[in-house]
Structures are given as C-alpha cells and as structure tokens.
C-alpha atoms as a PDB file:
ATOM      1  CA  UNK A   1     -65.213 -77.449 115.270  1.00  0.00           C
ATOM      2  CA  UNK A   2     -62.040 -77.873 113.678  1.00  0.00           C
ATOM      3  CA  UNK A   3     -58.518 -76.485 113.210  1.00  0.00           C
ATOM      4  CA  UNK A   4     -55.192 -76.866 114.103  1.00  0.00           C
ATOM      5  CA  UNK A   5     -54.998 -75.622 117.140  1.00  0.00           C
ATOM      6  CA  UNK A   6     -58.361 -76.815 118.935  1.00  0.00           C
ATOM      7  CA  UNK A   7     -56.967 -79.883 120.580  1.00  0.00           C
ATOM      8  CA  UNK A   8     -54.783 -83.394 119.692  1.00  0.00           C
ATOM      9  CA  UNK A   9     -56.726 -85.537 122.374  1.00  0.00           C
ATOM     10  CA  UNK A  10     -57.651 -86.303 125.945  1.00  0.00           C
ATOM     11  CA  UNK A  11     -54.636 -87.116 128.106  1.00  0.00           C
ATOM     12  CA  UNK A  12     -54.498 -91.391 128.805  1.00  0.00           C
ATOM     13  CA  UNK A  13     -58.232 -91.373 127.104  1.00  0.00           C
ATOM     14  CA  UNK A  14     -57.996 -93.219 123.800  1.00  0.00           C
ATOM     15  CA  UNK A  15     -61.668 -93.991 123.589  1.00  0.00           C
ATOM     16  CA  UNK A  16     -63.051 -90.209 125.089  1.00  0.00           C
ATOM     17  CA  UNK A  17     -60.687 -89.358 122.183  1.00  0.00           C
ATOM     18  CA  UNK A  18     -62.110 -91.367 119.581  1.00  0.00           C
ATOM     19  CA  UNK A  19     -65.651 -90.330 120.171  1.00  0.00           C
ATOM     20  CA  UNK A  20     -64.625 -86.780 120.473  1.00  0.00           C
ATOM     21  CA  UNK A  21     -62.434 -86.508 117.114  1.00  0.00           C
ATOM     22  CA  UNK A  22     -64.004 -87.949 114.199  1.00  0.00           C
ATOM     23  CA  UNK A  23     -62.516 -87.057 110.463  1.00  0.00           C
ATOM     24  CA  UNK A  24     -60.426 -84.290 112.158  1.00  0.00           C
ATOM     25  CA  UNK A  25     -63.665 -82.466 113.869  1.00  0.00           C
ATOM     26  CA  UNK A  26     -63.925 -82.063 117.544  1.00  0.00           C
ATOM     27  CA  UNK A  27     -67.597 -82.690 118.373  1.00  0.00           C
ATOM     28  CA  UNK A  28     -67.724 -81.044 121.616  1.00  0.00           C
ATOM     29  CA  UNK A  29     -71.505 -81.782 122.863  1.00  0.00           C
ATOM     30  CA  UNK A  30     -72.642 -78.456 122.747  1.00  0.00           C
ATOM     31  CA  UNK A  31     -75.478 -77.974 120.659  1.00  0.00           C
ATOM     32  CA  UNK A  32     -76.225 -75.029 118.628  1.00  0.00           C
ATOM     33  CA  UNK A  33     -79.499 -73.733 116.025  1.00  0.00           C
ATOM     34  CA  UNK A  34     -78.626 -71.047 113.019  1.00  0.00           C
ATOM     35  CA  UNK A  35     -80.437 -68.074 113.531  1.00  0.00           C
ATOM     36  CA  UNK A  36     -82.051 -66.374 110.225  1.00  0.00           C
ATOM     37  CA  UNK A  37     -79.246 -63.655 109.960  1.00  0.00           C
ATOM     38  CA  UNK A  38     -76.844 -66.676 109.571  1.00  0.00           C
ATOM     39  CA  UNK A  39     -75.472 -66.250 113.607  1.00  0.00           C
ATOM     40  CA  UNK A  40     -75.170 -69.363 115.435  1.00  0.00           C
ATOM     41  CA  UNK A  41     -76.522 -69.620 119.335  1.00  0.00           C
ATOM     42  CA  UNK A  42     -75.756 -72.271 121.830  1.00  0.00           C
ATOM     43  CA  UNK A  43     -78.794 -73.845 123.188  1.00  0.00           C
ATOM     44  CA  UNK A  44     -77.316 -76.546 125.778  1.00  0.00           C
ATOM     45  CA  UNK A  45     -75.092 -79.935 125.820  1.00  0.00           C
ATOM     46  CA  UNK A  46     -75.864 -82.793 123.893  1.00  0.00           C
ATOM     47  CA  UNK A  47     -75.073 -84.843 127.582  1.00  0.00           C
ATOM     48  CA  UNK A  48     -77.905 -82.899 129.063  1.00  0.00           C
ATOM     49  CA  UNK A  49     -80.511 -83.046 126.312  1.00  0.00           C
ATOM     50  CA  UNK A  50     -83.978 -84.843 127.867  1.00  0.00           C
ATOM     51  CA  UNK A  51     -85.622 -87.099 125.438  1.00  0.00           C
ATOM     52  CA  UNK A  52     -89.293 -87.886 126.507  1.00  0.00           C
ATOM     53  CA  UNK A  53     -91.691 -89.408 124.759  1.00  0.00           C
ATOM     54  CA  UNK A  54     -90.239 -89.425 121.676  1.00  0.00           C
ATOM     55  CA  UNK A  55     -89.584 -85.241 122.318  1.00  0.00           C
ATOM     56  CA  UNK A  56     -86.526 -83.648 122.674  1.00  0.00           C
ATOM     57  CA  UNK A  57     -86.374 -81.109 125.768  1.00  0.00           C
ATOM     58  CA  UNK A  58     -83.721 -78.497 126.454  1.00  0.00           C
ATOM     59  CA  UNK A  59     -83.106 -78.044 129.857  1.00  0.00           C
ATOM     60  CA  UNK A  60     -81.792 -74.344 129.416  1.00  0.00           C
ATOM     61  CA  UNK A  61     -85.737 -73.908 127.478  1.00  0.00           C
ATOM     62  CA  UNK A  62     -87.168 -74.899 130.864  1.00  0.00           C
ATOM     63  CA  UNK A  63     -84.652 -73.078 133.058  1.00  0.00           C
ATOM     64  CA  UNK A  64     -85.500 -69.923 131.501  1.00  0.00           C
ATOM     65  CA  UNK A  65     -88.904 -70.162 131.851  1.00  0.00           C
ATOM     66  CA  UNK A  66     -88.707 -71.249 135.345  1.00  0.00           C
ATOM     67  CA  UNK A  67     -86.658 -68.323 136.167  1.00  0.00           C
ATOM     68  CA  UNK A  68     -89.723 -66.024 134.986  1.00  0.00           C
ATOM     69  CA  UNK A  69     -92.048 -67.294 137.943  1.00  0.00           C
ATOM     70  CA  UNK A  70     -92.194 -64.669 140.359  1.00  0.00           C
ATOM     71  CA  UNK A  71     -91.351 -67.131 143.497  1.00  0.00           C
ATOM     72  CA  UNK A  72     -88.359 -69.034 142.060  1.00  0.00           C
ATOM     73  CA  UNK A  73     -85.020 -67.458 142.362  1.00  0.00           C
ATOM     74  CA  UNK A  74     -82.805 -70.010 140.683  1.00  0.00           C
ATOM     75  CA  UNK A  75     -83.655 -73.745 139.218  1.00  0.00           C
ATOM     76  CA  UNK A  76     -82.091 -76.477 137.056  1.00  0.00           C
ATOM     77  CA  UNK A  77     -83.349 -78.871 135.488  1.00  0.00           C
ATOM     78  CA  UNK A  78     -82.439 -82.537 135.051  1.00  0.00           C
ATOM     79  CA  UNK A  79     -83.663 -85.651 132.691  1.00  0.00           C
ATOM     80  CA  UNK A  80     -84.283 -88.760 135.213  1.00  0.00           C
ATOM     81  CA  UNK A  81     -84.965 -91.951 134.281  1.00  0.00           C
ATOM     82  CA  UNK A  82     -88.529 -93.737 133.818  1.00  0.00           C
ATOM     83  CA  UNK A  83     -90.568 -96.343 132.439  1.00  0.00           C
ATOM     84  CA  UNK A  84     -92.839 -95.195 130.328  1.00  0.00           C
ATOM     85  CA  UNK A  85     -91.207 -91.855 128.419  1.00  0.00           C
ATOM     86  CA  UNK A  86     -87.576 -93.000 128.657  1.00  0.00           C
ATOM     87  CA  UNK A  87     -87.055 -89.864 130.874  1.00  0.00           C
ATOM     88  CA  UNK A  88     -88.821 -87.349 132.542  1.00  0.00           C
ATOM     89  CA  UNK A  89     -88.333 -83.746 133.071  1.00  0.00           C
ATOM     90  CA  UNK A  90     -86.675 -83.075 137.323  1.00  0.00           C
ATOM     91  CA  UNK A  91     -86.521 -79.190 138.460  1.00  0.00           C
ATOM     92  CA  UNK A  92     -84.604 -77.798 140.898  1.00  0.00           C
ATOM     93  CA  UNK A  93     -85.708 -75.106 142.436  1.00  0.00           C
ATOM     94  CA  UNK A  94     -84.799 -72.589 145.035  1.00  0.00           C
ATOM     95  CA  UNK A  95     -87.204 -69.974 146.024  1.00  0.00           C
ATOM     96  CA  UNK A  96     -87.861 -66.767 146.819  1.00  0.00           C
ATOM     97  CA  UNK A  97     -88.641 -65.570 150.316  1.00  0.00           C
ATOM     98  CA  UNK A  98     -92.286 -65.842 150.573  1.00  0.00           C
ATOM     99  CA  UNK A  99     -95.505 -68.458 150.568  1.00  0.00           C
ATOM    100  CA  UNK A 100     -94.381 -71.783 148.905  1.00  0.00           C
ATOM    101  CA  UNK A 101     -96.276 -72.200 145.795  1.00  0.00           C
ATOM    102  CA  UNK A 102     -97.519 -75.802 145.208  1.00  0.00           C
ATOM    103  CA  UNK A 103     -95.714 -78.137 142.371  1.00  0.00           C
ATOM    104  CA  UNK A 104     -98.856 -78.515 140.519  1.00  0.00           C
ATOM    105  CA  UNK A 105     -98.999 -74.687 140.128  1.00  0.00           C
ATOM    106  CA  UNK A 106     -95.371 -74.623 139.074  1.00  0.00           C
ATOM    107  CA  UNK A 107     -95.953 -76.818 136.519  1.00  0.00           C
ATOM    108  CA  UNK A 108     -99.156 -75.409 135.103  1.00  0.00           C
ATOM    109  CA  UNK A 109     -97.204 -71.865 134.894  1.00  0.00           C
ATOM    110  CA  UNK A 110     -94.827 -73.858 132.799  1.00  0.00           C
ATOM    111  CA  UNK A 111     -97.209 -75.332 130.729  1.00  0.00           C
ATOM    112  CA  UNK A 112     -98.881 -72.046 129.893  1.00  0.00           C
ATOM    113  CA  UNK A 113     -95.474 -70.689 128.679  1.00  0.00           C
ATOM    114  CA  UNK A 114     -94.557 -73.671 126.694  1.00  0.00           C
ATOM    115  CA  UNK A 115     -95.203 -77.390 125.299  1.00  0.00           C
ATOM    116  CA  UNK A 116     -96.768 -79.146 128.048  1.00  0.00           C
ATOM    117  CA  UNK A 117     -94.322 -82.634 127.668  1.00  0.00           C
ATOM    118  CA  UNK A 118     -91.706 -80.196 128.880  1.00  0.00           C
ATOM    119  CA  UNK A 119     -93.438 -79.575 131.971  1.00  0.00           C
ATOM    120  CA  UNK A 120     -91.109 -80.912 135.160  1.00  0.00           C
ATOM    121  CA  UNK A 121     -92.839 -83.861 135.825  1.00  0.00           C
ATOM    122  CA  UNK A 122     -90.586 -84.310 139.328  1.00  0.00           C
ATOM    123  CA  UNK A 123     -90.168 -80.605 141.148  1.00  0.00           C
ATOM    124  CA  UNK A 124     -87.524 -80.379 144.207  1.00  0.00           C
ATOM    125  CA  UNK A 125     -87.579 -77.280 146.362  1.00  0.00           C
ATOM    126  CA  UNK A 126     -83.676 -76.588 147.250  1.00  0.00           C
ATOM    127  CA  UNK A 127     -81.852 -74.201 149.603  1.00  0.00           C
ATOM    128  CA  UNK A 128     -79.285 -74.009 146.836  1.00  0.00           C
ATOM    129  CA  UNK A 129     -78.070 -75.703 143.700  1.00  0.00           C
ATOM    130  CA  UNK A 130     -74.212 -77.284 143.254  1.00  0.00           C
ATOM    131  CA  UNK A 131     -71.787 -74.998 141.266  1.00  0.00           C
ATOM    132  CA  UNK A 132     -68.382 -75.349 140.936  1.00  0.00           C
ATOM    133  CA  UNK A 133     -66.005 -72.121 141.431  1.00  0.00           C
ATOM    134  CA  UNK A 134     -66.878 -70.166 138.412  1.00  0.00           C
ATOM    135  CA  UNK A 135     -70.578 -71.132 139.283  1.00  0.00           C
ATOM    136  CA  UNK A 136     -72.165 -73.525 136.839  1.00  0.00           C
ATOM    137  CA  UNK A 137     -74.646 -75.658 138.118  1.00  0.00           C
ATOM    138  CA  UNK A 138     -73.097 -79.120 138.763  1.00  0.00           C
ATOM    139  CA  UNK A 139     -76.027 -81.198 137.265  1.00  0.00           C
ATOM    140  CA  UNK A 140     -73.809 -84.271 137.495  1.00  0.00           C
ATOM    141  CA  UNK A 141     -74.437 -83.876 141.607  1.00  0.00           C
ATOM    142  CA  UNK A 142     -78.592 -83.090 141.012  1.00  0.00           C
ATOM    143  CA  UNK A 143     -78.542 -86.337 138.893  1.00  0.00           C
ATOM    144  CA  UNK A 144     -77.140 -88.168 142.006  1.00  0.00           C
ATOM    145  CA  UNK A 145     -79.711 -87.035 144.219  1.00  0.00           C
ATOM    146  CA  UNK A 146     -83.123 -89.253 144.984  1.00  0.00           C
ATOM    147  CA  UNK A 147     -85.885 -88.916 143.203  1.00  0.00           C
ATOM    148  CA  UNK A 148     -88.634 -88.676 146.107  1.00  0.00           C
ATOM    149  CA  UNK A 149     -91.463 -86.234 144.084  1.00  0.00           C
END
C-alpha cells in the first residue's frame, strides 16, 4: 500500500524500514488474491507462508479445513523445519470433548478435503493455543515449542 499517511518508518529500525518501504510502498506481509468481481481478499502473512516441496501452503487453507472436523475445536498451523521438503506442515490442535481421534485419521480427513502435500505432517493435541489480548494466535510461541510428533 501506499499514501501519505500510511506510515514514515519503524521507530530506531533503519533496516525493518528499508525492507518494509521500497519506492514509497509499504509492503506489509500480508498476502492477498483478486477475486473475479475485481475485490481483493486476504489469504495470510507472507512470514507465515509454508513452502514444501517446492509448494506453497497457506496456513489459514489448512486452519479452515481443520476447523470442519467434527472433534477439533480450534487449531493452528505452523511451517517447521526439515530435511528433505525445506518445511513441513505442524497443527495445533485442541479438541472437542469426546474420543481422541488418531493423527493418521486427522490427516487423511485433510487430505480428502484438499492437496495432500498440505496435509500436517507433525499434529500436536493442545489444551489451548497462545493469543495475545485481542486473541490472535501467537504462532511465534507454537514455533518455539518442540517438535516431538
């Protein structure tokens, strides 16, 4: 975006500055797609994006379906580090009151919704996610956390 009033710089951050304002636009990191009526919609941040394999994952794409599974009440999801894809899909999830379904279900419900490489490939069950006061998820704090399945 640009314009006069969106923003002269961060305060005592010349280089978060620099990468933010280039030829007087403020790349924020969200990313967007054009719909076909012309509207734009934000699909997630840039910082967040999950390339695997050579594919690019949204975590919000996963989130949602996630959410649809009948024994998940909340989840977010992560990109982790590893070896072979660069980095691999991480869910958090909290569930629902009720039998625990196994990860390898989870992730074949996934699959069946959408492209299999954006299956989790790492699934956490969680009493509750981080969020701040207005309640976004805090991914910076699930990134922190071990990777241990």
């Amino acid at each position: 975006m640009r314009g006069s009033t969106v923003m002269l710089g961060y305060w005592n951050h010349p280089a978060a500055t620099a990468e933010a304002l280039k030829n007087q636009w403020h790349h924020t990191g969200d990313l967007f797609v054009r719909l076909a009526n012309g509207q734009v919609r934000m699909v997630d941040r840039k910082k967040y994006l999950i390339k695997t394999g050579g594919e690019n994952v949204y975590p919000q794409e996963v989130e949602q379906v996630l959410l649809r599974h009948e024994a998940i009440a909340d989840a977010a999801v992560i990109g982790i580090p590893d070896e072979q894809w660069g980095e691999a899909v991480m869910a958090f999830i909290v569930l629902r009151p009720g039998p625990e379904p196994a990860h390898a279900a989870i992730r074949d419900w996934v699959g069946a919704h959408i492209a299999g490489y954006k299956k989790p490939r790492y699934i956490k069950f969680v009493a509750a996610l981080p969020r701040n006061a207005s309640g976004k998820v805090l991914k910076s704090e699930l990134v922190a956390r071990p990777v241990d399945g």
